[in-house]
Protein backbone atom coordinates (compact mmCIF):
# COMPACT_ATOMS: atom_id res chain seq x y z
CA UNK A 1 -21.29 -30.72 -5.65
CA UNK A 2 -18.13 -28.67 -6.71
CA UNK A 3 -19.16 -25.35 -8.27
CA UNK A 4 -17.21 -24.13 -11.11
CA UNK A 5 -16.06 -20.71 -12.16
CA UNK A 6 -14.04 -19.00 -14.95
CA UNK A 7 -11.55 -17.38 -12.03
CA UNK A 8 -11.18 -17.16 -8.28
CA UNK A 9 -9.49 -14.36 -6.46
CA UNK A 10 -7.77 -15.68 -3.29
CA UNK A 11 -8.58 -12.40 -0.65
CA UNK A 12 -10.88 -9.48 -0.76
CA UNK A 13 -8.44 -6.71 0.14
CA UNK A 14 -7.17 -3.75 -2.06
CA UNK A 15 -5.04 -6.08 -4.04
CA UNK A 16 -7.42 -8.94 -4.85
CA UNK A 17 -10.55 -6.13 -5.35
CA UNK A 18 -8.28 -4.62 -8.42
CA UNK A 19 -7.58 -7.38 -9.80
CA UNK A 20 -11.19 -8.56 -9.46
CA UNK A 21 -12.72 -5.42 -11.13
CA UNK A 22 -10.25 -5.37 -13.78
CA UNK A 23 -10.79 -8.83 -14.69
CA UNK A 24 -14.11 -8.32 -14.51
CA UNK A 25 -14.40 -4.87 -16.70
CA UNK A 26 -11.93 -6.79 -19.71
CA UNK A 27 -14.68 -9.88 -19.81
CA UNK A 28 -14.09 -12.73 -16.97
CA UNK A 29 -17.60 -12.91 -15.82
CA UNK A 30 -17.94 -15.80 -14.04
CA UNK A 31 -15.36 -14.64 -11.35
CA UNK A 32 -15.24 -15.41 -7.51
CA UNK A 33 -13.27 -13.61 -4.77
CA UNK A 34 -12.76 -15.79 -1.41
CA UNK A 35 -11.86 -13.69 1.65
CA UNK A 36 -11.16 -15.73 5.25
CA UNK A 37 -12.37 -12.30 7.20
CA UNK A 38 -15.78 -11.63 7.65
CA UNK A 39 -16.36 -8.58 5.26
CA UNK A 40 -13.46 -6.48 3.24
CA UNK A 41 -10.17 -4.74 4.50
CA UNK A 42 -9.92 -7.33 7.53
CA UNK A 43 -6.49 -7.73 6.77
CA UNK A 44 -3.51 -5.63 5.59
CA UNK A 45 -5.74 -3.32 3.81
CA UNK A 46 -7.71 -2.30 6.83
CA UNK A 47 -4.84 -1.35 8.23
CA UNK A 48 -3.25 0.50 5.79
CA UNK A 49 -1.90 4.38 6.16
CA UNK A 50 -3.38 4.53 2.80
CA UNK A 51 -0.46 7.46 1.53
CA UNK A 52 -0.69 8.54 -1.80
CA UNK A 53 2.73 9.94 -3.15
CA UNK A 54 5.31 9.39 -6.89
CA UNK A 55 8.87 10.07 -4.64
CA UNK A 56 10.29 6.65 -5.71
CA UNK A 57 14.06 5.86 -7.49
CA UNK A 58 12.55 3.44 -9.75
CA UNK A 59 11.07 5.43 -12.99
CA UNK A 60 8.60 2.27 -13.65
CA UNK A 61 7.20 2.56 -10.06
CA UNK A 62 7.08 6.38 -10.30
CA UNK A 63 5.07 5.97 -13.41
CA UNK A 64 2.95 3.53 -11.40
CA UNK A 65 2.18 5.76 -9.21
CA UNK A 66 1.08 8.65 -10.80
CA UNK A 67 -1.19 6.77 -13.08
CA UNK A 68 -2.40 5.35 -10.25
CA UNK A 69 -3.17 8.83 -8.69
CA UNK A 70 -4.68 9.65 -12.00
CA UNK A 71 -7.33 7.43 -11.10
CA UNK A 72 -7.90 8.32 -7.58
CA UNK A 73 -8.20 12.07 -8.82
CA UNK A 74 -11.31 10.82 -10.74
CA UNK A 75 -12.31 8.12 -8.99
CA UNK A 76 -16.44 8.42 -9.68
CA UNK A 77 -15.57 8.75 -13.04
CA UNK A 78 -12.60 5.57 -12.99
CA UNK A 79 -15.27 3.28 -10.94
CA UNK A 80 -18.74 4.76 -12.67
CA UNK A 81 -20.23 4.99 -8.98
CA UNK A 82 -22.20 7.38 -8.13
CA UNK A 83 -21.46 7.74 -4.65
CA UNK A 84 -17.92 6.21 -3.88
CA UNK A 85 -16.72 5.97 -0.72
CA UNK A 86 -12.54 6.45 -1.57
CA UNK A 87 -12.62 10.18 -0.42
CA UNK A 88 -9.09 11.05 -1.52
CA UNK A 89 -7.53 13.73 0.32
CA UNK A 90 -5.33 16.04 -1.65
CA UNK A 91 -3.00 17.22 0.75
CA UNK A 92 0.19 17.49 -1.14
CA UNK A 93 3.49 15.36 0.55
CA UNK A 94 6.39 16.97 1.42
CA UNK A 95 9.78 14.68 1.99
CA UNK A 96 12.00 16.34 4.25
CA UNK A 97 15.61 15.48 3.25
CA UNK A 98 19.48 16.29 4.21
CA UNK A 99 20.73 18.97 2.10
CA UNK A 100 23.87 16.72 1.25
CA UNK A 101 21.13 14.38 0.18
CA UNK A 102 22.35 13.70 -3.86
CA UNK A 103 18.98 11.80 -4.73
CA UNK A 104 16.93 14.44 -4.71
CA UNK A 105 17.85 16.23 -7.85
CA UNK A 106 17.97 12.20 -9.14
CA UNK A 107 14.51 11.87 -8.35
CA UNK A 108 13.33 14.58 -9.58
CA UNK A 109 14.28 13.65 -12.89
CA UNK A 110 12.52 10.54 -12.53
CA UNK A 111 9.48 12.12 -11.67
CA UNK A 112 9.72 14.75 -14.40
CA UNK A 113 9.78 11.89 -17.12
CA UNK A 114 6.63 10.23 -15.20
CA UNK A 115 4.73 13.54 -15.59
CA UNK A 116 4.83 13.89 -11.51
CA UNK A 117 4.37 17.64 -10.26
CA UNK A 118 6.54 17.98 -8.22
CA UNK A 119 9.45 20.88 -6.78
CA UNK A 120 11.82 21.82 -4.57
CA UNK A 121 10.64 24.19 -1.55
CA UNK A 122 12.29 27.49 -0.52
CA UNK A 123 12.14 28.87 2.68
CA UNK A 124 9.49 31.37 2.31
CA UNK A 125 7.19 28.72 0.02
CA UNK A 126 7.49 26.69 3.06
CA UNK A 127 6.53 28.91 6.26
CA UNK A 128 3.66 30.37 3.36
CA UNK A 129 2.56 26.56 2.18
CA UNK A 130 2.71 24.88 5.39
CA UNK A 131 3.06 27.00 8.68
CA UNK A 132 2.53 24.53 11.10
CA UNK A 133 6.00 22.39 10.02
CA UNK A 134 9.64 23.22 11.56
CA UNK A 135 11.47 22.25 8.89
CA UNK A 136 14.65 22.02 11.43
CA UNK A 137 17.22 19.85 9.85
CA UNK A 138 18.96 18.43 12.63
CA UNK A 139 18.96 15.10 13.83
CA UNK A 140 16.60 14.85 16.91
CA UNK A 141 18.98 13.35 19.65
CA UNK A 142 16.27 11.37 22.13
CA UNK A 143 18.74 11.30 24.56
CA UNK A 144 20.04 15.02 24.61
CA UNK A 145 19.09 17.30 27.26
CA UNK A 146 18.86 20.54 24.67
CA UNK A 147 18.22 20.35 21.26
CA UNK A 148 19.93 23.42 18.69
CA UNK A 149 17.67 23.38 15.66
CA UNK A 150 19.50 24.29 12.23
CA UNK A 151 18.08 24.56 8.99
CA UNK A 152 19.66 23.52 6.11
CA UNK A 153 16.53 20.85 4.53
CA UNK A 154 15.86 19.87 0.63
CA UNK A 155 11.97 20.22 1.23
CA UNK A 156 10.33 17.86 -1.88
CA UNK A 157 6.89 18.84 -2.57
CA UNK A 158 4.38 16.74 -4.69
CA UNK A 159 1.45 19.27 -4.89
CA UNK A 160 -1.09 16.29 -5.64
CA UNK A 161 -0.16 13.20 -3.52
CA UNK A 162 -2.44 12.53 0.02
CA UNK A 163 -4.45 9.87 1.03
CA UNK A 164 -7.88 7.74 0.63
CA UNK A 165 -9.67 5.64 2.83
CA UNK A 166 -7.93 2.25 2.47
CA UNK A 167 -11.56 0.06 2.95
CA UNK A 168 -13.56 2.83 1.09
CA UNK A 169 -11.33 2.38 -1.83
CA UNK A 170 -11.21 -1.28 -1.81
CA UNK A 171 -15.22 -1.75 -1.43
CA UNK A 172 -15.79 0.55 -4.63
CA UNK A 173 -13.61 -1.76 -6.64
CA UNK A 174 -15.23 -4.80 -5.74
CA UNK A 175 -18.78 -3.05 -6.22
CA UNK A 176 -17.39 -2.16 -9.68
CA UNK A 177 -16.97 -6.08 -10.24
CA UNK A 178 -19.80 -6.88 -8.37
CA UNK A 179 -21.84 -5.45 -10.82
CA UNK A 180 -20.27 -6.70 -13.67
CA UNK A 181 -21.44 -10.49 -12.23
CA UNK A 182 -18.54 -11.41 -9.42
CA UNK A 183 -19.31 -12.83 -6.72
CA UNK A 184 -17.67 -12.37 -3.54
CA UNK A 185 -17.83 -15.21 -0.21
CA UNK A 186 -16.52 -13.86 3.04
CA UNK A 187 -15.73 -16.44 5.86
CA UNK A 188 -13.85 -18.91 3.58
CA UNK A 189 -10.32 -19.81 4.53
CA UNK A 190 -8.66 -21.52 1.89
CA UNK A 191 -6.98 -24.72 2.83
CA UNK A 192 -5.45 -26.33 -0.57
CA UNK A 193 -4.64 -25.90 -4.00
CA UNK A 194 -5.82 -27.75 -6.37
CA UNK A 195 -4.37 -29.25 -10.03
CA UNK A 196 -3.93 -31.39 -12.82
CA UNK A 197 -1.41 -31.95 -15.49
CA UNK A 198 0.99 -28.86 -14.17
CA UNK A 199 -2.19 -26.71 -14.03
CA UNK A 200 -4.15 -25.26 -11.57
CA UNK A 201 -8.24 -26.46 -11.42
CA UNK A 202 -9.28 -25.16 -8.30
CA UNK A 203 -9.68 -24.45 -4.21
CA UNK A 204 -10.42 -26.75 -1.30
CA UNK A 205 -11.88 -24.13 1.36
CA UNK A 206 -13.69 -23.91 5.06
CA UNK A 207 -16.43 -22.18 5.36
CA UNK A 208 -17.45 -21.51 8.65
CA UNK A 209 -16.43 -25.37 9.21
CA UNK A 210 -18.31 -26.48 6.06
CA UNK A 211 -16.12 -27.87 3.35
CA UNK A 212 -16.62 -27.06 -0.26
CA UNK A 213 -14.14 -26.79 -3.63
CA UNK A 214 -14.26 -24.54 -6.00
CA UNK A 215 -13.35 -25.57 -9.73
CA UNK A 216 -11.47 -23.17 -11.83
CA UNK A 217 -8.57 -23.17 -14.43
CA UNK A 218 -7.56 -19.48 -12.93
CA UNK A 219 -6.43 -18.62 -9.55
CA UNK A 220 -4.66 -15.05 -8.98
CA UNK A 221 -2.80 -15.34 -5.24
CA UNK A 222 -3.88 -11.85 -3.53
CA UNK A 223 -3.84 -13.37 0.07
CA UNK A 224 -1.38 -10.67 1.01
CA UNK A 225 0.74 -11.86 4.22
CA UNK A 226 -0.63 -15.19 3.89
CA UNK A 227 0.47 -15.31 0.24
CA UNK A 228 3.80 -17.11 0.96
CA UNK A 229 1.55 -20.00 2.39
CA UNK A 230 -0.72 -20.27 -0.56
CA UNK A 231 1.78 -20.47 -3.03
CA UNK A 232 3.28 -23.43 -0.97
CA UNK A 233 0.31 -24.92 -0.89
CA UNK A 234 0.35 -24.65 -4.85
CA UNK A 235 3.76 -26.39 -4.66
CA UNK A 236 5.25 -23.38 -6.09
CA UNK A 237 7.05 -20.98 -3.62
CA UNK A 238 8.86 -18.30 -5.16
CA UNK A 239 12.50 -17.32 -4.95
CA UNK A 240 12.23 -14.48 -3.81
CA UNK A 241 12.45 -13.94 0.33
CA UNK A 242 8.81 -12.23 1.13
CA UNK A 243 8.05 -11.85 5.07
CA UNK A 244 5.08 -10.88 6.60
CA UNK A 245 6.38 -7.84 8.62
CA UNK A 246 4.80 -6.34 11.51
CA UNK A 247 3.95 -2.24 11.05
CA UNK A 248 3.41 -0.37 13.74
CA UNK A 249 1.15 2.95 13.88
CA UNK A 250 0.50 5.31 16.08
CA UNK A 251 -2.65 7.58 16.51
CA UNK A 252 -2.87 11.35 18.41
CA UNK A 253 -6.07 13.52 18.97
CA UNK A 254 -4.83 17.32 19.12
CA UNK A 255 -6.89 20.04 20.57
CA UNK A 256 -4.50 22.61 18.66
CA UNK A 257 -5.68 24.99 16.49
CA UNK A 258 -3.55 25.12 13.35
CA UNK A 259 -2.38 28.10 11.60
CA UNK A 260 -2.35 25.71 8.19
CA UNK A 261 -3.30 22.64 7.04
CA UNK A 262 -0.58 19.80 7.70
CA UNK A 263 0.18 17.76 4.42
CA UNK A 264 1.55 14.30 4.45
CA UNK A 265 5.25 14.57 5.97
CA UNK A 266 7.91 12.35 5.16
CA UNK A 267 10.61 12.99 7.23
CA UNK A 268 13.79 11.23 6.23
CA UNK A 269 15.64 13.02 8.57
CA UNK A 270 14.60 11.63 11.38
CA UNK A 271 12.93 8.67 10.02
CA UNK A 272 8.96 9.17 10.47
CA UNK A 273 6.22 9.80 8.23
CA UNK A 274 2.84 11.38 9.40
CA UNK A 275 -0.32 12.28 7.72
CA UNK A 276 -3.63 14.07 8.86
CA UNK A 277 -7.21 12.47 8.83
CA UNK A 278 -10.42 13.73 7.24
CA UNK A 279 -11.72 15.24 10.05
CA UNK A 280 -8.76 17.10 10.84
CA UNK A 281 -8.59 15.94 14.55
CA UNK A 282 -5.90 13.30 14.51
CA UNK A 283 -2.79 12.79 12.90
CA UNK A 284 -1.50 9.18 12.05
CA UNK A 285 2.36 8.86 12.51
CA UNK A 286 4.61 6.01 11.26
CA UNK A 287 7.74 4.83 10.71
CA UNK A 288 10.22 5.50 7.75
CA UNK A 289 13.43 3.33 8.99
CA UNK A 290 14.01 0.17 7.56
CA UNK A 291 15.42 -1.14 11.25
CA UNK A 292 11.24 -0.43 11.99
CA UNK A 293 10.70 -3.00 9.43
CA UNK A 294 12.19 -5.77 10.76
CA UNK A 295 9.85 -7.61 12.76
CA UNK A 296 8.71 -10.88 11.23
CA UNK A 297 5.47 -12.66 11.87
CA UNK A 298 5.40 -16.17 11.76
CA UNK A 299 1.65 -15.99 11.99
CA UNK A 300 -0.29 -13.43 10.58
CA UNK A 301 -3.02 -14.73 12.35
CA UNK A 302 -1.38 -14.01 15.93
CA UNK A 303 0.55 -11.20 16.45
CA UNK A 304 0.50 -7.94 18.64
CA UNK A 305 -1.87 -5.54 17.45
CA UNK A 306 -0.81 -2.65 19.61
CA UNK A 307 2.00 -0.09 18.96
CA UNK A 308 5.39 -1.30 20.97
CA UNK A 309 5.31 1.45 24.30
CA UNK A 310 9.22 2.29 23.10
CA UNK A 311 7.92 2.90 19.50
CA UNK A 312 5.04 4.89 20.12
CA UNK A 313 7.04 7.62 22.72
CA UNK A 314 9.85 8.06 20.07
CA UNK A 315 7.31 8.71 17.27
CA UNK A 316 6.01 10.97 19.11
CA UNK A 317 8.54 12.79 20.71
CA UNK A 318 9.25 13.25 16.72
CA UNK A 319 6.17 14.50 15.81
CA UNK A 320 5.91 16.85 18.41
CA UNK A 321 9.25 18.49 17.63
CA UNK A 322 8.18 18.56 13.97
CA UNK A 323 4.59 20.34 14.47
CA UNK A 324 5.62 23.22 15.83
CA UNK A 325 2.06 24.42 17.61
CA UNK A 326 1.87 20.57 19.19
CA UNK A 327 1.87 20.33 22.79
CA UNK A 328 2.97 17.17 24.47
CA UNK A 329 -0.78 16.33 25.27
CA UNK A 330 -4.00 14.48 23.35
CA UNK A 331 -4.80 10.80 23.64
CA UNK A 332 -2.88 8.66 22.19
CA UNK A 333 -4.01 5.40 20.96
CA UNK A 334 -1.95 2.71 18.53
CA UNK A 335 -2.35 -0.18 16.03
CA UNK A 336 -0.16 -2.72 14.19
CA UNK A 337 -0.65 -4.09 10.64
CA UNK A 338 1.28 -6.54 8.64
CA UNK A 339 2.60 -6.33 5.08
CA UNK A 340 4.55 -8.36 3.30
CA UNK A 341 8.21 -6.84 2.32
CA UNK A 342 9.96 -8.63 -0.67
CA UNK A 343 13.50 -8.73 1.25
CA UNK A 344 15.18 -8.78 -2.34
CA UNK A 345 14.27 -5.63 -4.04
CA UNK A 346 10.89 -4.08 -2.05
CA UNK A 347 9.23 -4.94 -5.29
CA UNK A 348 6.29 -7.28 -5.38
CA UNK A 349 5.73 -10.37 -7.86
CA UNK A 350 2.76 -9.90 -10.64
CA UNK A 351 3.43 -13.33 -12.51
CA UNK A 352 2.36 -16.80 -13.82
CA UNK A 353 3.74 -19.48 -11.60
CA UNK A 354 5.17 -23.01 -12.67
CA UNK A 355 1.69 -23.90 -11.83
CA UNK A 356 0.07 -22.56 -15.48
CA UNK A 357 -3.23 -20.77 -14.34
CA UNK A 358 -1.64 -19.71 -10.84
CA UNK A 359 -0.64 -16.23 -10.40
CA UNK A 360 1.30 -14.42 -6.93
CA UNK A 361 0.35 -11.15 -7.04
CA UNK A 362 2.42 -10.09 -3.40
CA UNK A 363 5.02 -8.51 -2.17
CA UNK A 364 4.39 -5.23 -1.78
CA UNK A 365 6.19 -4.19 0.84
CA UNK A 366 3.91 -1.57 2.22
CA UNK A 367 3.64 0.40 -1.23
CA UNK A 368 0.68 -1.77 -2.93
CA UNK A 369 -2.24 0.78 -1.72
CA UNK A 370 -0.59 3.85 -3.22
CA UNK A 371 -0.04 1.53 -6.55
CA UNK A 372 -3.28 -0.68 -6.49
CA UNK A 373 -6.19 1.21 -9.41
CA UNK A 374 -2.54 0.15 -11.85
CA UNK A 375 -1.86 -3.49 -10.60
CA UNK A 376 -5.32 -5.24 -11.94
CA UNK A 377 -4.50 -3.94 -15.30
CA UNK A 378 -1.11 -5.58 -15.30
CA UNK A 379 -2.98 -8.79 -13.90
CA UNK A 380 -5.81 -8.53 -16.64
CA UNK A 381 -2.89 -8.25 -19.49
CA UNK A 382 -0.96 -11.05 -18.25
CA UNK A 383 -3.95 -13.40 -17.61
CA UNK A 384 -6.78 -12.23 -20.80
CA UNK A 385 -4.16 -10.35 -23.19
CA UNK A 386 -6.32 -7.03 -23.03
CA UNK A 387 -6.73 -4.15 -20.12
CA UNK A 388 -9.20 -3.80 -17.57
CA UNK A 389 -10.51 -0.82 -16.48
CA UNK A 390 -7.74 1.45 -18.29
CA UNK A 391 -4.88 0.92 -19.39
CA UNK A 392 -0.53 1.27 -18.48
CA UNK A 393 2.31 1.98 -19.82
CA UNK A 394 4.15 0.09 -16.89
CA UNK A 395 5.14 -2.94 -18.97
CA UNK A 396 3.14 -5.95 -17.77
CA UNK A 397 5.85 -8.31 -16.93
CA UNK A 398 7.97 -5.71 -15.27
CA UNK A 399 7.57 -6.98 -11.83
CA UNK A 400 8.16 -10.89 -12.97
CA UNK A 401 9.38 -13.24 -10.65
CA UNK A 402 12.98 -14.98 -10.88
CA UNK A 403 13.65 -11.21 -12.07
CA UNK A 404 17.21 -9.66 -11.37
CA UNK A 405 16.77 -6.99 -8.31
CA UNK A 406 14.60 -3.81 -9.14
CA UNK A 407 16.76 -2.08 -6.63
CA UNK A 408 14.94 -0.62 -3.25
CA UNK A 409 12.74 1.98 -3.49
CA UNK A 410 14.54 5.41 -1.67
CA UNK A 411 12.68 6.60 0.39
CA UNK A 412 10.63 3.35 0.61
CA UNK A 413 9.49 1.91 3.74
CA UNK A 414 6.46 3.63 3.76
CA UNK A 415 2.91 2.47 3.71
């Protein structure tokens, strides 16, 4: 017999966890979330460089994002657990930019109106802030013998921006709507939408090769890079070009001792990003170039796992120019993720489909973690008309599909 509930959430990573404790804290009790992997953050979430930084070009996303961090600063207090597993890390983020760079000042401004803290670096703040950094502005030739450092940066610090454990953060949210009555089922691939008279009424789904459907007049699309193929199984594909993209990391264990801490570096310059971990034994290095973020995957179920060989030596090579106390020595080891980059704007889609009761909530192009305590209160005023678990002041149709272009995010390939 079918079993019938008041909402399903389609995927029990960061996305479809907010959305499902937000829902559940403004009154949808009777409220499943499906997830094909075995337990939570099997998919892009898992996988996640789980950065925390405001430096966007878009004042609505900026916003987004230090609300957002509002939350993670005060996470027990945002999720009412008493022993949260999140563990933000308040490292501050520094982007490293060209000193002919005109955004900046741009930026700043945008981030000024948001209520980000946030300022531009001199020379002695940085060798006194963050020792461990050359903040060498020239282009790192890979294929020059010698290498004549000059330095002429814009150094942008946000004093509050880091990181959180990507799985951490996503299990406290669905504990929060756990215990508000969800109910989550892990090992359940989805394998058709259901409807009647142009709405939607519910999921036909595999469970471990056991069939069952799943009535409900409310189905919110959080399936990440396998979003595209539920909302053609809906009948209603969006517009909008979104690609599961391949995103490549790349892991070092350093036996250094550091004069400082390291915060989270964005290096525009030279197009990498890198970030400590908690333990302050390995640093996690990615890529900031959008020709990194080009790889499509067909299947999100196949694809190579491992950092590209090519990849991983230039990110290092990087890295170990930027640190100046690294050596060219610690194990390496690598990983690959997928995300799903909205080709049109780098924006993601938080709307109703033509299907009434249906609602994509993708897209995110690598930025969704950073942005994800915010995005179930925009899903929980579209679908019930009142907040979840706080409230936004990002309008809740802003990121609408069928929308003219956002514009790209500067600075915005990062994850």
């Amino acid at each position: 017999m079918a079993k019938t509930y008041d909402g399903i959430i389609i995927g029990a990573g960061v996305m479809g966890a907010s959305c499902a404790m937000h829902l559940a804290s403004a009154g949808l009790k009777n409220l499943l979330v499906l997830e094909k992997g075995p337990g939570v953050g099997f998919g892009s979430t898992g996988k996640s460089s789980a950065c925390i930084r405001q430096t966007y070009s878009n004042y609505e996303v900026c916003l987004m994002a230090y609300e957002s961090l509002q939350y993670f600063k005060n996470w027990q207090e945002f999720t009412g657990l008493k022993e949260p597993r999140a563990d933000f890390n308040m490292c501050g983020v520094i982007f490293l930019m060209d000193a002919d760079d005109a955004n900046v000042h741009k930026i700043m401004e945008i981030q000024k109106r948001a209520g980000v803290l946030s300022k531009l670096l001199d020379h002695d703040e940085r060798r006194t802030l963050f020792p461990d950094v050359d903040f060498c502005s020239t282009l790192l030739d890979l294929e020059a013998e010698d290498h004549e450092c000059t330095y002429k940066l814009q150094v942008l610090y946000e004093s509050e921006g880091g990181f959180a454990d990507p799985v951490g953060t996503t299990q406290d949210m669905l504990d929060v709507a756990l215990g508000l009555g969800a109910r989550v089922q892990f090992k359940t691939r989805v394998t058709g939408v259901l409807s009647a008279g142009g709405r939607v009424s519910g999921l036909d789904t595999d469970f471990n090769g056991v069939k069952e459907t799943f009535h409900a007049p409310l189905v919110i699309n959080c399936a990440g890079p396998w979003a595209m193929g539920m909302n053609d199984a809906a009948g209603v594909p969006l517009r909008e070009k979104l690609v599961p993209t391949r995103n490549q990391i790349v892991c070092k264990r350093f036996p250094e001792q550091l004069k400082g801490t390291i915060p989270m570096v964005a290096d525009m310059v030279n197009g990498v990003y890198f970030r400590n971990d908690p333990t302050g034994t390995q640093i996690v290095l990615g890529s900031a170039k959008e020709e990194d973020e080009q790889e499509f995957v067909p299947d999100p179920d196949n694809y190579n796992e491992v950092a590209d060989a090519p990849f991983r030596d230039e990110k290092l090579t990087i890295l170990n120019h930027r640190i100046s106390t690294f050596q060219a020595r610690g194990e390496i080891t690598s990983y690959s993720g997928i995300y799903t980059v909205n080709q049109d704007d780098y924006h993601p889609i938080i709307d109703e489909s033509e299907l009434k009761g249906f609602y994509p909530v993708c897209g995110f192009s690598g930025h969704g973690f950073k942005l994800s305590p915010v995005v179930g209160m925009l899903v929980a005023q579209q679908v019930l008309g009142q907040w979840g678990r706080g409230k936004t002041d990002v309008p809740s149709d802003f990121f609408k599909r069928n929308r003219q272009k956002l514009g790209s995010n500067w600075g915005g390939v990062m994850a």
